[in-house]
Structure formats: structure tokens, C-alpha cells
C-alpha atoms as a PDB file:
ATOM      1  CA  UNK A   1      -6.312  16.637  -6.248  1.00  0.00           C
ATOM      2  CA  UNK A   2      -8.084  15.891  -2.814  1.00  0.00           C
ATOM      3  CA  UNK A   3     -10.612  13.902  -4.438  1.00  0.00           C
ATOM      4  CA  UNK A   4      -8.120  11.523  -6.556  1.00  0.00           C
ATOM      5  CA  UNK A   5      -6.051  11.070  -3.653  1.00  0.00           C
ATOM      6  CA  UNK A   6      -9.085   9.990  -1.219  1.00  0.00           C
ATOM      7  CA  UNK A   7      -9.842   7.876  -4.305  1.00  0.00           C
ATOM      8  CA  UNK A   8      -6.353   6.409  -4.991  1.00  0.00           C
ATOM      9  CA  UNK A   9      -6.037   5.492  -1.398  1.00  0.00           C
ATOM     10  CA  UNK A  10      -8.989   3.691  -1.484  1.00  0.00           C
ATOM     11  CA  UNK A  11      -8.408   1.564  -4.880  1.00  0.00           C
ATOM     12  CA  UNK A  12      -4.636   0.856  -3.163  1.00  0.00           C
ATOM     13  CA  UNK A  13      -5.030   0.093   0.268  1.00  0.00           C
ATOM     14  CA  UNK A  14      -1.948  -1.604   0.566  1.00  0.00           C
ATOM     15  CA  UNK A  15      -0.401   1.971   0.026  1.00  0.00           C
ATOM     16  CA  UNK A  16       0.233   5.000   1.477  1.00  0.00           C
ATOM     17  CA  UNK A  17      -1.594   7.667   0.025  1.00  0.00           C
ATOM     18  CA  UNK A  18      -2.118  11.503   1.131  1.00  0.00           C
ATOM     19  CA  UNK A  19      -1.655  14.730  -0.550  1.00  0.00           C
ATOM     20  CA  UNK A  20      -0.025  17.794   0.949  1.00  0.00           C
ATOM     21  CA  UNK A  21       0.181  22.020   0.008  1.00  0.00           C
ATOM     22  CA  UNK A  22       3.684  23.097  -0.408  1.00  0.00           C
ATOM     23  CA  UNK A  23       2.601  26.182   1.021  1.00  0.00           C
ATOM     24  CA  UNK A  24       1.935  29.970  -0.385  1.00  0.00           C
ATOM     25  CA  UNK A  25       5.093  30.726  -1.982  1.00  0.00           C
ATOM     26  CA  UNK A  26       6.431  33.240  -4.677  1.00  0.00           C
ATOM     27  CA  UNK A  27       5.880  31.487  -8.072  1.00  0.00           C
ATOM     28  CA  UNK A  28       4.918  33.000 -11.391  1.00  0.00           C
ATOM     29  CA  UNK A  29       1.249  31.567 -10.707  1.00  0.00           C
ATOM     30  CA  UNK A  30       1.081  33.890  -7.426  1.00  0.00           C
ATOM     31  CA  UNK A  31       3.382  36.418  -8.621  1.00  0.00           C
ATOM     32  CA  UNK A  32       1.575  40.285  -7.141  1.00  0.00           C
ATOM     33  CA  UNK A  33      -0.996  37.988  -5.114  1.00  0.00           C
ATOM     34  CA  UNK A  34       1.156  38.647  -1.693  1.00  0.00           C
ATOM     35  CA  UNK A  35       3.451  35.737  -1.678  1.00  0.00           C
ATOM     36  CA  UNK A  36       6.444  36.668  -0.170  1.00  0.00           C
ATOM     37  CA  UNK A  37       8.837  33.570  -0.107  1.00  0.00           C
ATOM     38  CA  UNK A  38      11.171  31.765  -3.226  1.00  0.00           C
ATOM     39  CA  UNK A  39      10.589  28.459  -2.868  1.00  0.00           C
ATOM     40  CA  UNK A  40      14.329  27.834  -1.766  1.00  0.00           C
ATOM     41  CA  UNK A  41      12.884  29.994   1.411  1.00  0.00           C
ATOM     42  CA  UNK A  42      10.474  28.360   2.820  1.00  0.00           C
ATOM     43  CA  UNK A  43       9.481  25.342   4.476  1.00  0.00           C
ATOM     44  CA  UNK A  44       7.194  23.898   1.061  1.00  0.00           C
ATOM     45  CA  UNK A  45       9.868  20.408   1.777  1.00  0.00           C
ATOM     46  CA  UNK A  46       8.276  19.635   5.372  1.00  0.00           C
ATOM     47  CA  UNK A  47       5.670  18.013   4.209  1.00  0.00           C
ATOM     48  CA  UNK A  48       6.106  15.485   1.048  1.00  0.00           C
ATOM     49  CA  UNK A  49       9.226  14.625   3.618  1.00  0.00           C
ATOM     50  CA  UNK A  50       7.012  14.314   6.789  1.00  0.00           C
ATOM     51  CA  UNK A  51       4.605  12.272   4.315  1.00  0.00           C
ATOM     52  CA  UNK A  52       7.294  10.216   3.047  1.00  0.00           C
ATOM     53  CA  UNK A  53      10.172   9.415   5.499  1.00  0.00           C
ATOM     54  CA  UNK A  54       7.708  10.401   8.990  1.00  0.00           C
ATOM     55  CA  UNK A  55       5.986   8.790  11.695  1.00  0.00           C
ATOM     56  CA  UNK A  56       2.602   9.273  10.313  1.00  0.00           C
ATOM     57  CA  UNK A  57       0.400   8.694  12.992  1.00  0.00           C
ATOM     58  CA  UNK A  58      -1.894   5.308  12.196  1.00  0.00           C
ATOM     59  CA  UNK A  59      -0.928   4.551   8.878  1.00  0.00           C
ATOM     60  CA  UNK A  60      -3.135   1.916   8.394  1.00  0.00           C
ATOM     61  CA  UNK A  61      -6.116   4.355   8.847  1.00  0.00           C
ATOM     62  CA  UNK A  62      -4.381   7.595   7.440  1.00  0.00           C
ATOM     63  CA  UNK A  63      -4.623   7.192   3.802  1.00  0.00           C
ATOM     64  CA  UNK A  64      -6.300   9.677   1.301  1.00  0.00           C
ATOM     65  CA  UNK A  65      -5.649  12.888   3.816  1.00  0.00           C
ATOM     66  CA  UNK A  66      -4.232  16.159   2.973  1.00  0.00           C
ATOM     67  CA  UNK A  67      -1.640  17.579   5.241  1.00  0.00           C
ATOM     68  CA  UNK A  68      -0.312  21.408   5.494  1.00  0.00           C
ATOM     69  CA  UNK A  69       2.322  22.847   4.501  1.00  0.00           C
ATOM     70  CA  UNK A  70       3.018  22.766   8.450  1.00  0.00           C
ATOM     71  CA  UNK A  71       2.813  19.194   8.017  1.00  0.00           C
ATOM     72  CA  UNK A  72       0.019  18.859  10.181  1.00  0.00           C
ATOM     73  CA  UNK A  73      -3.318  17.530   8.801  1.00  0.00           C
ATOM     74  CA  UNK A  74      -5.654  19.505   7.557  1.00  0.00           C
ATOM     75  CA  UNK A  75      -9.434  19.853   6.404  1.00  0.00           C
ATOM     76  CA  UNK A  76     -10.421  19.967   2.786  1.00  0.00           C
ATOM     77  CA  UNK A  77     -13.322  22.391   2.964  1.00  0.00           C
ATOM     78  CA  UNK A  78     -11.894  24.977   4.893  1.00  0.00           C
ATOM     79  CA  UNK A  79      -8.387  26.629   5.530  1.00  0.00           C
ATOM     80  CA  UNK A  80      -6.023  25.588   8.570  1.00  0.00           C
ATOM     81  CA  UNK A  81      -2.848  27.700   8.885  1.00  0.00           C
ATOM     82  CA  UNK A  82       0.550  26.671   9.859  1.00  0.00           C
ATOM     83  CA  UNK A  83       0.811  26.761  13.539  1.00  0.00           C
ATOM     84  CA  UNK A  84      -3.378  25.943  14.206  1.00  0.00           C
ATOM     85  CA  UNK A  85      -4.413  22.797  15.295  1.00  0.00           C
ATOM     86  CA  UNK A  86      -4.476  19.703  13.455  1.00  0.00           C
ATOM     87  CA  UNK A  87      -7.815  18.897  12.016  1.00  0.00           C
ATOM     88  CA  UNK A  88      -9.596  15.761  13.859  1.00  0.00           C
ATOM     89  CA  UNK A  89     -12.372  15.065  11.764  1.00  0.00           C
ATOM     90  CA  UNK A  90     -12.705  11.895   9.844  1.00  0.00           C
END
């Protein structure tokens, strides 16, 4: 998903395009895998609305990232939890 999005954002740069994790949450996929919270319980809406309605910061040079649950961008290769800081790297 990272990878179409970097390349979707590329082939479109007149849009806005960036992925985002809804967070860990209690689905039958993670069922017994220590998810704790329904998805009506968590916060797994702050970021496709950050991403869609926010003040993205640069959006002419933010396109193809991947943002947290947090909302908060994050790296691809390795994990950044909700509440560390937001990634910097190009």
C-alpha cells in the first residue's frame, strides 16, 4: 500500500495523495493478537479526517506519505507509536 501510494502521488501530482493506519484495533483479522479496542472505540477516524479535511503541512511537497493512526507522519520501515515524534525524513 506504501509503495502504490508513493507511486500514485507521483503519476498525479496535481493530487493529494498519502496513506494512513487506522490503528491496532479489535477486528476478526487481529482477533487473540492483543487488540483491545472495537473500532467504534478508538481513534482509527483521526487520520483519513486529518488527511482529508486538515491543514496538512506543505501540501505541495507532502504527497505519497503515510501518516499514523495519531495522525502524525510516520516512517515506512520502522514503527512510530501514537504520541512519538513525527518522522522528518524525506
Amino acid at each position: 500500500v506504501n509503495q502504490w501510494t508513493m507511486q500514485l502521488a507521483a503519476e498525479h501530482p496535481q493530487l493529494r495523495v498519502n496513506s494512513c493506519s487506522p490503528g491496532y484495533i479489535l477486528t476478526d483479522l487481529t482477533a487473540g493478537m492483543g487488540a483491545t479496542k472495537r473500532p467504534e472505540e478508538s481513534n482509527c477516524h483521526v487520520a483519513p479526517l486529518y488527511l482529508l479535511f486538515g491543514d496538512v503541512p506543505h501540501p505541495e511537497t507532502n504527497k505519497g506519505r503515510y501518516y499514523g493512526s495519531d495522525a502524525v507522519r510516520s516512517p515506512i520501515d520502522v514503527y512510530r507509536g501514537p504520541g512519538d515524534p513525527p518522522y522528518e525524513g524525506d
